[in-house]
N, C-alpha and C. Protein backbone atom coordinates (compact mmCIF):
# COMPACT_ATOMS: atom_id res chain seq x y z
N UNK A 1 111.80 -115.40 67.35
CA UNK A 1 111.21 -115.88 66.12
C UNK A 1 111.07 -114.70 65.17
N UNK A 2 111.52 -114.84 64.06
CA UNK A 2 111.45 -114.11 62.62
C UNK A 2 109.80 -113.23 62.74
N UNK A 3 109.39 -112.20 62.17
CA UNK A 3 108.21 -111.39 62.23
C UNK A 3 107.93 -112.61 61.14
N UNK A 4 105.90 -112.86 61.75
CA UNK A 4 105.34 -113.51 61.57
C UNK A 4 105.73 -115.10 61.05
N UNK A 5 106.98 -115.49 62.21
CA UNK A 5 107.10 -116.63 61.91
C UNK A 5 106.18 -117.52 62.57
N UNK A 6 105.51 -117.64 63.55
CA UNK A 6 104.52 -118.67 64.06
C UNK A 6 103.28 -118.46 62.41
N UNK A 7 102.75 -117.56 62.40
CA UNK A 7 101.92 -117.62 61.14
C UNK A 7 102.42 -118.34 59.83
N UNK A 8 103.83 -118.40 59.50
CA UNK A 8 104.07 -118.72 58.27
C UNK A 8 104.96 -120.25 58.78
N UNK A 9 105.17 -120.30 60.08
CA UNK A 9 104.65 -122.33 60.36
C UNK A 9 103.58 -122.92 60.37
N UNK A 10 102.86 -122.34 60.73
CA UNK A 10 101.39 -122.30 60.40
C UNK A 10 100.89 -122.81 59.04
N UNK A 11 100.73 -121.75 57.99
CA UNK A 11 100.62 -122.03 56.59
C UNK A 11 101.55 -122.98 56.26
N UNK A 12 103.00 -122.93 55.94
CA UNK A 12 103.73 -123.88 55.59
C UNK A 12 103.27 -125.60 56.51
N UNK A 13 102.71 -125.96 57.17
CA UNK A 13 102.58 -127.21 58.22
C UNK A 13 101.41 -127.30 57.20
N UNK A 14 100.43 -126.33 57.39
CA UNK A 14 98.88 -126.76 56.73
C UNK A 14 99.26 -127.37 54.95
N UNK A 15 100.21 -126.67 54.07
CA UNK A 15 100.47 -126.68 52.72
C UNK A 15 101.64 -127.91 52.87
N UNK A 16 102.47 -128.76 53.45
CA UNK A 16 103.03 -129.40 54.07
C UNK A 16 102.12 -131.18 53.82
N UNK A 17 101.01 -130.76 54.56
CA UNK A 17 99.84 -131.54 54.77
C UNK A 17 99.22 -131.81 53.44
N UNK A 18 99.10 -131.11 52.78
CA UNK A 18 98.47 -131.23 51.45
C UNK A 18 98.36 -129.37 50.72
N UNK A 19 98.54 -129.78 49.32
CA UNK A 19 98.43 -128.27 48.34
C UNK A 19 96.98 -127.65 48.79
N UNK A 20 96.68 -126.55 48.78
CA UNK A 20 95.13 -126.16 49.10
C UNK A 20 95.48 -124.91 48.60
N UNK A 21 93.95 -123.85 48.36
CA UNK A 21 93.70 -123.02 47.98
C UNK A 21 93.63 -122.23 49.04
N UNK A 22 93.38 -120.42 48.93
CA UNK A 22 93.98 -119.78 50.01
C UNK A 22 92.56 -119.72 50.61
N UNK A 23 91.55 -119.94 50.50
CA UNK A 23 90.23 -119.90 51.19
C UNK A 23 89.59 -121.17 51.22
N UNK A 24 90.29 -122.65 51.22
CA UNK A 24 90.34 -123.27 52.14
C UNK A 24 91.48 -123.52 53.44
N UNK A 25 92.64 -122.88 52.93
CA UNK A 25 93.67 -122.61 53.87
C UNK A 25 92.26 -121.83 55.59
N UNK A 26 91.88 -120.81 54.70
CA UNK A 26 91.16 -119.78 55.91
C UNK A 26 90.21 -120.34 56.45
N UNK A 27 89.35 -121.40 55.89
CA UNK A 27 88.72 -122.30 56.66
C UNK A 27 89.27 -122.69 57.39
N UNK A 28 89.55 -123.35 56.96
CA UNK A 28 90.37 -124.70 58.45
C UNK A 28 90.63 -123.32 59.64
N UNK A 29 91.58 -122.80 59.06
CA UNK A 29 91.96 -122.07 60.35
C UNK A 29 90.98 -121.78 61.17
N UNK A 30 90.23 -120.75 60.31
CA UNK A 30 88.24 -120.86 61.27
C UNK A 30 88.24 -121.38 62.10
N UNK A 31 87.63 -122.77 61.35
CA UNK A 31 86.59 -123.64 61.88
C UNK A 31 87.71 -124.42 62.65
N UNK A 32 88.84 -124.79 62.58
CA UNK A 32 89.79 -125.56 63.70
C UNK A 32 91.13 -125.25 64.77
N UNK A 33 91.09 -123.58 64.40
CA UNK A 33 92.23 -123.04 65.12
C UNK A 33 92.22 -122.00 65.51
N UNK A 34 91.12 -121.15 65.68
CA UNK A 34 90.77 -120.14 65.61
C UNK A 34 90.94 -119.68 67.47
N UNK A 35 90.54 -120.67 67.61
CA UNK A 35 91.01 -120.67 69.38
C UNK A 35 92.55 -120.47 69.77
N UNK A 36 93.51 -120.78 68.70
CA UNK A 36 94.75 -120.27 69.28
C UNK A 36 95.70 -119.76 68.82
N UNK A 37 94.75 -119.26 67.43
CA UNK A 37 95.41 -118.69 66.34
C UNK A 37 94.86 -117.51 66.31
N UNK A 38 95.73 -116.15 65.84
CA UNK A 38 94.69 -115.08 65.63
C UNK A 38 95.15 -114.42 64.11
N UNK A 39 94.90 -115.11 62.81
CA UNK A 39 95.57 -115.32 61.86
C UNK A 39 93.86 -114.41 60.90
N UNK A 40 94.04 -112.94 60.99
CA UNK A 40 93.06 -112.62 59.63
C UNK A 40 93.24 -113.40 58.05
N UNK A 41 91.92 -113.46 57.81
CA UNK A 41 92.05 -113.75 56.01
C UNK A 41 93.31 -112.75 55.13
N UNK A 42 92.98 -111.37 55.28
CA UNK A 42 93.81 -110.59 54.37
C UNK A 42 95.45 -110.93 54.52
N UNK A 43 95.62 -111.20 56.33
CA UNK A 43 97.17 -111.27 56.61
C UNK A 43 97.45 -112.43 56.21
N UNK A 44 96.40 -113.75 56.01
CA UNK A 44 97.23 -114.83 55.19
C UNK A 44 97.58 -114.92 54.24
N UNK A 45 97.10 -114.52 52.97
CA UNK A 45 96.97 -114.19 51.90
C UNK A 45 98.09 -113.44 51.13
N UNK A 46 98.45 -111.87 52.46
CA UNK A 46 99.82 -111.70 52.18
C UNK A 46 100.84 -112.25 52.53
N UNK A 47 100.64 -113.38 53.85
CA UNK A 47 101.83 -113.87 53.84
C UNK A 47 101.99 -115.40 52.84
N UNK A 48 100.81 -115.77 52.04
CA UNK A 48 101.27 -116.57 51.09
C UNK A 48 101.99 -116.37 50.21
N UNK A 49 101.98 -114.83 49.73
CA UNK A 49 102.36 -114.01 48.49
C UNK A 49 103.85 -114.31 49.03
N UNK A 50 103.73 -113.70 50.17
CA UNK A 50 105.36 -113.24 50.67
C UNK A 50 106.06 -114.78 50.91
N UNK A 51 105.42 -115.62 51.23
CA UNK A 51 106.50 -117.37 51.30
C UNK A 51 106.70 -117.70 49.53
N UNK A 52 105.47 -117.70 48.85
CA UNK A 52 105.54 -117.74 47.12
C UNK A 52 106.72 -116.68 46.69
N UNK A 53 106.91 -115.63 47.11
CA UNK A 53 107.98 -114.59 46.56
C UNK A 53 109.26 -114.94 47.37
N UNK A 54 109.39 -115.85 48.29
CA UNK A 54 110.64 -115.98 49.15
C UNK A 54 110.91 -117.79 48.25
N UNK A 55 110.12 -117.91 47.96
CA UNK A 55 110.46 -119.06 47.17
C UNK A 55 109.63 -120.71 48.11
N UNK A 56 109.07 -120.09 49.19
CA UNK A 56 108.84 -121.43 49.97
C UNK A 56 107.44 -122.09 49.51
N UNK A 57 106.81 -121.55 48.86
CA UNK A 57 105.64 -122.03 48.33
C UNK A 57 105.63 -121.61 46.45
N UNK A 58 104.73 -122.43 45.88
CA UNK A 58 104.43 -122.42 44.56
C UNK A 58 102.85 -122.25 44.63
N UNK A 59 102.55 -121.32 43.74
CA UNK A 59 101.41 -120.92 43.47
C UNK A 59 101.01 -121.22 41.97
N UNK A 60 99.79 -122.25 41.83
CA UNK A 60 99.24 -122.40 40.57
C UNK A 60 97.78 -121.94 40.69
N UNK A 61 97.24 -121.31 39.09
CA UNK A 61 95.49 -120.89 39.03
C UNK A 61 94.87 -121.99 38.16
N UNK A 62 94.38 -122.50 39.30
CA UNK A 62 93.19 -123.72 38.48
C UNK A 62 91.69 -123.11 38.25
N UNK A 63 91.11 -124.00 37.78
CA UNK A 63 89.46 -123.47 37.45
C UNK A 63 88.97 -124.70 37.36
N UNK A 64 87.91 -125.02 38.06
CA UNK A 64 86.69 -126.32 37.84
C UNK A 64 85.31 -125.53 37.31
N UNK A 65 84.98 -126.28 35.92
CA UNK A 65 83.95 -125.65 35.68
C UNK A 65 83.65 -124.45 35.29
N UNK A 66 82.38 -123.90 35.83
CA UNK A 66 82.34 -122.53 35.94
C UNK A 66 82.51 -121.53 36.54
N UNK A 67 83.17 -122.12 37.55
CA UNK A 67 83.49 -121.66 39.01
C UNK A 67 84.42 -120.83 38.94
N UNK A 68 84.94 -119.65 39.65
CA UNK A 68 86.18 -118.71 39.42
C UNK A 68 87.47 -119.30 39.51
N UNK A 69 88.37 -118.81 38.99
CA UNK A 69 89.65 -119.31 38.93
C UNK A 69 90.17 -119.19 40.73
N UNK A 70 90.91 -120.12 41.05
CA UNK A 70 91.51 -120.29 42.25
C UNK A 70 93.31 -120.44 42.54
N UNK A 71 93.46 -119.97 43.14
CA UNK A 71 94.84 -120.14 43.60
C UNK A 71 95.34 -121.55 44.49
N UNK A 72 95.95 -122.06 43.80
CA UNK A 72 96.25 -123.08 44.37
C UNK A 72 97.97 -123.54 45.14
N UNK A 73 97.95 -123.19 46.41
CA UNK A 73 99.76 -123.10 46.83
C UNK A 73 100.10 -124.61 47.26
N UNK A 74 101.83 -124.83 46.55
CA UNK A 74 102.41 -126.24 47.42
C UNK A 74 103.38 -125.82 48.30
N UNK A 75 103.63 -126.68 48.79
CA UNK A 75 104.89 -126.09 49.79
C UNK A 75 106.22 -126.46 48.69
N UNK A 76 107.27 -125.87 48.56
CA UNK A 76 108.81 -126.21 47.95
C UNK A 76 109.74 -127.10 48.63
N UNK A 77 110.85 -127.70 48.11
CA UNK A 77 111.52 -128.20 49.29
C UNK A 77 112.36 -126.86 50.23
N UNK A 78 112.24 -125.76 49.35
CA UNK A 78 112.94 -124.89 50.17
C UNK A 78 112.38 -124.33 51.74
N UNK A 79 110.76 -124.73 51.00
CA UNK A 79 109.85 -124.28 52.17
C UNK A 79 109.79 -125.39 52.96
N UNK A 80 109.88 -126.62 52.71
CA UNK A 80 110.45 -127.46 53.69
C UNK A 80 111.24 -127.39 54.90
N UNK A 81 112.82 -126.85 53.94
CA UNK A 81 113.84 -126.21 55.07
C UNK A 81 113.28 -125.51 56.05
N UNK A 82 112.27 -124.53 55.51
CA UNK A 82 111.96 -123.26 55.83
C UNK A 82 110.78 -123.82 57.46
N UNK A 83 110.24 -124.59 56.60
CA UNK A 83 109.59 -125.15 57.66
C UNK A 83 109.98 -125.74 59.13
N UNK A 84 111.22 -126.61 58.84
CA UNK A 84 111.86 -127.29 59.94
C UNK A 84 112.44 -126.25 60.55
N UNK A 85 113.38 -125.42 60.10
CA UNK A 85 113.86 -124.41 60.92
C UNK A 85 112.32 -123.52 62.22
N UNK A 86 112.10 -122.76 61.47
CA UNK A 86 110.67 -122.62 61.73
C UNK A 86 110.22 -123.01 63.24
N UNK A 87 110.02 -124.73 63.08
CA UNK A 87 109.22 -124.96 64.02
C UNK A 87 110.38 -125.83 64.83
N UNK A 88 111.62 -125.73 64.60
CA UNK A 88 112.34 -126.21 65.79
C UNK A 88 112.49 -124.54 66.63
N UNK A 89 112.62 -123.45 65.92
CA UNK A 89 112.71 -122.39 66.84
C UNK A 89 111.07 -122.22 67.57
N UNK A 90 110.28 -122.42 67.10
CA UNK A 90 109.28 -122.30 67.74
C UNK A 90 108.78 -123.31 68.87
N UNK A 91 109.51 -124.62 68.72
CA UNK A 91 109.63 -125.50 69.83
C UNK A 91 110.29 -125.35 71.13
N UNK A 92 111.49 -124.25 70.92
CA UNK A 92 112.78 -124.30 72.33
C UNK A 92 112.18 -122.39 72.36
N UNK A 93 111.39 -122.30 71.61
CA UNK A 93 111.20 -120.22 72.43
C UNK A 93 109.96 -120.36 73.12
N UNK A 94 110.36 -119.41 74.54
CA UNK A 94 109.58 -119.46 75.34
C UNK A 94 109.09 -117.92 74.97
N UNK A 95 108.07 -117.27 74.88
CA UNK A 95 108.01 -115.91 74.98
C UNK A 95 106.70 -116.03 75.77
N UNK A 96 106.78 -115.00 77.06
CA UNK A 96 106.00 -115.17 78.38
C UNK A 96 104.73 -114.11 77.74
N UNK A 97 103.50 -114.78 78.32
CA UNK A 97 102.66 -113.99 77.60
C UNK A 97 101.95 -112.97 78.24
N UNK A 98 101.59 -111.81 77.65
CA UNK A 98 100.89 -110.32 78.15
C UNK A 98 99.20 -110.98 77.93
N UNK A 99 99.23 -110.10 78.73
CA UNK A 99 97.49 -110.09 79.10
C UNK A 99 96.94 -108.14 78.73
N UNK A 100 96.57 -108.43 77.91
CA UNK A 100 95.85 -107.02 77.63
C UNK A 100 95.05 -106.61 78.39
N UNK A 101 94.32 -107.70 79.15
CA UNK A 101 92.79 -106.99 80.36
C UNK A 101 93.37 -106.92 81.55
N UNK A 102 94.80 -107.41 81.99
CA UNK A 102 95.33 -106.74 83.03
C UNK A 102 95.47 -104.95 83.17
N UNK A 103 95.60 -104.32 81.97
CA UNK A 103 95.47 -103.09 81.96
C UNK A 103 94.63 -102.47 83.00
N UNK A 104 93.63 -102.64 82.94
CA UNK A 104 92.23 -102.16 83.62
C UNK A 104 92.57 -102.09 84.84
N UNK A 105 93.40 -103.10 85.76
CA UNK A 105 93.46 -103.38 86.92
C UNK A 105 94.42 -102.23 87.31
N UNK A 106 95.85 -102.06 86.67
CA UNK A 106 96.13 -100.78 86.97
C UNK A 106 95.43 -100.08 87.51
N UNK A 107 94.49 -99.54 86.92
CA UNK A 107 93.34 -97.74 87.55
C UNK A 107 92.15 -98.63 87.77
N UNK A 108 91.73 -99.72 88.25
CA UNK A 108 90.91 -100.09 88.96
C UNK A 108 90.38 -99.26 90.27
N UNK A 109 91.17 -98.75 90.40
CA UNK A 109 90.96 -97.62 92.01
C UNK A 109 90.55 -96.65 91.56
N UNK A 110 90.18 -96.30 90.27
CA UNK A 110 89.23 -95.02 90.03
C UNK A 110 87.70 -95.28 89.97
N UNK A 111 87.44 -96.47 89.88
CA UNK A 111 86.20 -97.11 90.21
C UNK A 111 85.95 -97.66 91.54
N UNK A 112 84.48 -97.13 91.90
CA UNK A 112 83.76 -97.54 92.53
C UNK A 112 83.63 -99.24 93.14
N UNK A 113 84.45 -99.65 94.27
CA UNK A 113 84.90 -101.02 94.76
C UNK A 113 83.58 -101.69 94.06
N UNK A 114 82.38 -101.73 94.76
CA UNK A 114 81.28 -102.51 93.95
C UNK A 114 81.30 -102.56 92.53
N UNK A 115 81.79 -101.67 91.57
CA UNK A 115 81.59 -101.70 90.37
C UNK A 115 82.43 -102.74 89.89
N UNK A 116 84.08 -102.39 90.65
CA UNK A 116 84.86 -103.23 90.04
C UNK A 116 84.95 -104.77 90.72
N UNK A 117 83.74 -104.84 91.61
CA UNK A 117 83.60 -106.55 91.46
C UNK A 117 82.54 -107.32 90.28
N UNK A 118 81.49 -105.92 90.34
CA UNK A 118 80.47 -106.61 89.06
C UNK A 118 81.38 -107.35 87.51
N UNK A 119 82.27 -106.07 87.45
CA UNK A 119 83.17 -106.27 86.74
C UNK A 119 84.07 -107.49 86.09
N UNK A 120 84.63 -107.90 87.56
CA UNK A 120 85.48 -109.14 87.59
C UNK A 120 84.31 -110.42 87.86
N UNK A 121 83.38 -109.89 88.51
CA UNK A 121 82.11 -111.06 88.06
C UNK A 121 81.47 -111.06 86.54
N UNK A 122 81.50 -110.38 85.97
CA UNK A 122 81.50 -110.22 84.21
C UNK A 122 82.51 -111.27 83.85
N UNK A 123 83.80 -110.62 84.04
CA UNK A 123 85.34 -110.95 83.13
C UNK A 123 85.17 -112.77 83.17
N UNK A 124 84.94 -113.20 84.83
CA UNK A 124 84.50 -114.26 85.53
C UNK A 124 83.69 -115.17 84.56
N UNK A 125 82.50 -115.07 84.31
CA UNK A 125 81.17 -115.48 83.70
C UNK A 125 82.35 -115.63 82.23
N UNK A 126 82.81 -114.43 81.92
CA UNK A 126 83.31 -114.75 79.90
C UNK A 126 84.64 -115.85 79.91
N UNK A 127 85.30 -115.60 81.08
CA UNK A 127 85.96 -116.91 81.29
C UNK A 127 85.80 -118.45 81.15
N UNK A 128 84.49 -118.85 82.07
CA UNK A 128 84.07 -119.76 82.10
C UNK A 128 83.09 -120.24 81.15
N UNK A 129 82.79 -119.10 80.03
CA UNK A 129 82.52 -119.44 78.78
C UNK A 129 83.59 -119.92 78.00
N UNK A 130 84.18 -118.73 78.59
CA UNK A 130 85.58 -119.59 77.37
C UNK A 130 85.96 -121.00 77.73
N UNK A 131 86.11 -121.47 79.13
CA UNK A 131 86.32 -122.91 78.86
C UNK A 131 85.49 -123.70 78.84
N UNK A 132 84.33 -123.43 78.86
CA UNK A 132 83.44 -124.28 78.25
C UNK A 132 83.62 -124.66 76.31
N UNK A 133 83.74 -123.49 76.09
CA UNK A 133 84.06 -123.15 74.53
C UNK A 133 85.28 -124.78 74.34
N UNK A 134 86.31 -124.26 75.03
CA UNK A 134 87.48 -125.39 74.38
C UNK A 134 87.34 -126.96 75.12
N UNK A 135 86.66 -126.74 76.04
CA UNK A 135 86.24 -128.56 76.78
C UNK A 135 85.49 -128.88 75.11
N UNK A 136 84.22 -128.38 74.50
CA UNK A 136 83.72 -128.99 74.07
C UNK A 136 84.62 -128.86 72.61
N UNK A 137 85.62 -128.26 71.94
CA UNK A 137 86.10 -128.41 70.78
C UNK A 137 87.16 -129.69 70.91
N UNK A 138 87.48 -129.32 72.13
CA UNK A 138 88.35 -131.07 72.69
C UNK A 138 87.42 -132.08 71.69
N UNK A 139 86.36 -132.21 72.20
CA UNK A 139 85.79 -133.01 71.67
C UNK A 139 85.45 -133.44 69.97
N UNK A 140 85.49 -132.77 69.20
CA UNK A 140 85.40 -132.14 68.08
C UNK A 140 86.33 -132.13 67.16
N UNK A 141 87.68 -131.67 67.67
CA UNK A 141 88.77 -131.26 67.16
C UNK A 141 89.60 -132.47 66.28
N UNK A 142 90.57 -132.67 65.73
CA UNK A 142 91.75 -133.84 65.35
C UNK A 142 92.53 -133.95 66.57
N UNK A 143 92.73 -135.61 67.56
CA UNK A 143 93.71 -135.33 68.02
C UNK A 143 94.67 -134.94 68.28
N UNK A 144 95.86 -134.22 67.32
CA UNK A 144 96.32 -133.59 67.45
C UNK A 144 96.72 -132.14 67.58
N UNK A 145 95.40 -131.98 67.64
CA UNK A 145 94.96 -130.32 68.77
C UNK A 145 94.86 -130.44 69.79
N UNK A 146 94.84 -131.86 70.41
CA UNK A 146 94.28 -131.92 72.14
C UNK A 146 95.55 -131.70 73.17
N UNK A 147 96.44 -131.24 72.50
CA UNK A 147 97.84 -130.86 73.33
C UNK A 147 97.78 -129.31 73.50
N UNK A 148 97.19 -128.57 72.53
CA UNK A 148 96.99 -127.11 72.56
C UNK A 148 95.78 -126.78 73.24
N UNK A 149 95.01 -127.53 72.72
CA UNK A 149 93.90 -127.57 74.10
C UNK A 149 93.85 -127.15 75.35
N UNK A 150 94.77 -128.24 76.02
CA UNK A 150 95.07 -129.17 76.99
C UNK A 150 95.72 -127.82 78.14
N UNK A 151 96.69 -127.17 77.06
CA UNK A 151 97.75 -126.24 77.29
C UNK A 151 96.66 -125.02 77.62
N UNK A 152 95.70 -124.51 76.64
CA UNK A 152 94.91 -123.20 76.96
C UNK A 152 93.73 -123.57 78.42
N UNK A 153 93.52 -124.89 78.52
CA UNK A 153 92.64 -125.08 79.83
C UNK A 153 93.56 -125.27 81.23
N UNK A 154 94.95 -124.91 81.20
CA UNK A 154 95.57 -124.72 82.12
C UNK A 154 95.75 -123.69 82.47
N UNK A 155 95.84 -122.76 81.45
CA UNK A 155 96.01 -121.24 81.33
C UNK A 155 94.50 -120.62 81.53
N UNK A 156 93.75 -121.20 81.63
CA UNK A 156 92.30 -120.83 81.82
C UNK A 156 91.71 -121.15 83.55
N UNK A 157 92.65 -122.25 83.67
CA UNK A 157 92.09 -122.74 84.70
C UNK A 157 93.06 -121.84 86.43
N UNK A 158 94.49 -121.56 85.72
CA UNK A 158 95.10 -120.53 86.80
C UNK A 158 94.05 -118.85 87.09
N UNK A 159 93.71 -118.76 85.08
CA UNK A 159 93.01 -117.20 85.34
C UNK A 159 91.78 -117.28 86.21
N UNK A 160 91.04 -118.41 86.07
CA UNK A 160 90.09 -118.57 87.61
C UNK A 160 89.96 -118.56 88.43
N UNK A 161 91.10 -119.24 88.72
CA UNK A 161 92.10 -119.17 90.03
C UNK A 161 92.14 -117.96 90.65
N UNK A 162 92.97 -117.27 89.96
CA UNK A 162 93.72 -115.46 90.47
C UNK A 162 92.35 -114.44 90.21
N UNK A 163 91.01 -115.04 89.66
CA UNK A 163 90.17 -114.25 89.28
C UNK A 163 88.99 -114.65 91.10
N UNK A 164 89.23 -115.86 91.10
CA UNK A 164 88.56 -116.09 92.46
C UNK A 164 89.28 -115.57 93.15
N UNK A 165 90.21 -115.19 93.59
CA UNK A 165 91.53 -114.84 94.36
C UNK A 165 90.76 -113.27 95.01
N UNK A 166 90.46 -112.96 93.93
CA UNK A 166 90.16 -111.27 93.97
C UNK A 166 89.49 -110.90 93.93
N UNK A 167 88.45 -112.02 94.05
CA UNK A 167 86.88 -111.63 94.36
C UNK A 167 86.37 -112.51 95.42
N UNK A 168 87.48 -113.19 96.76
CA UNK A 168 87.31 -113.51 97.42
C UNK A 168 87.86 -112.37 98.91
């Protein structure tokens, strides 16, 4: 996939959906995707600039009131194209995923065996926060998040797995 193409299927799907401004674009993401997205405010913003300068979005400045002027993006039909391509490559690519807190385990043997179970009884405990976290946005969410969901409580539910594994 193209550098920052999952992000700019992303934006293009959301602008797709309806024209929006770039800080309700960053809401939503927030408050509804934030669990499997890791999309900063500043990096959306440039990559609106950069789909508006590639031609896939249109950018207009409205104003209500007294309120500050706002940016308002549509998607193009080019960004259309742009779109389908996009998310058929992002449908058939598999890219296998890294775990950054596997690191630790490497030089785990420079610690103290007891330490490094408190440890994995920590990692343990933030785990099972975390799926508590996405059971209850299941609930919450637009059905059509409950497939990404669905997908991270499987991937949550093996790391328990291999996390009991090693502290059994």
């Amino acid at each position: 996939m193209p550098d920052h193409g999952e992000r700019q299927l992303l934006l293009l799907g959301l602008l797709r959906h309806q024209e929006m401004h770039g800080y309700q674009i960053n809401e939503f993401i927030d408050e509804q995707m934030a669990f499997c997205v890791d999309l900063k405010r500043s990096t959306a913003y440039y990559l609106l600039e950069r789909l508006r300068h590639e031609g896939y979005v249109t950018e207009e400045t409205e104003r209500t009131g007294n309120r500050p002027e706002r940016r308002v993006y549509r998607i193009t039909p080019a960004g259309e194209t742009h779109f389908q391509a996009l998310l058929r490559t992002n449908l058939a690519t598999y890219t296998p995923p890294t775990y950054a807190n596997d690191i630790g385990l490497i030089f785990h043997h420079h610690l103290p065996p007891a330490e490094v179970r408190t440890l994995l009884e920590t990692r343990r405990q933030n785990i099972l926060a975390h799926q508590e976290k996405l059971k209850s946005l299941a609930t919450v969410l637009p059905a059509d998040h409950l497939a990404i969901i669905r997908h991270h409580l499987i991937h949550v539910a093996a790391e328990l797995d291999w996390i009991e594994e090693q502290l059994s």
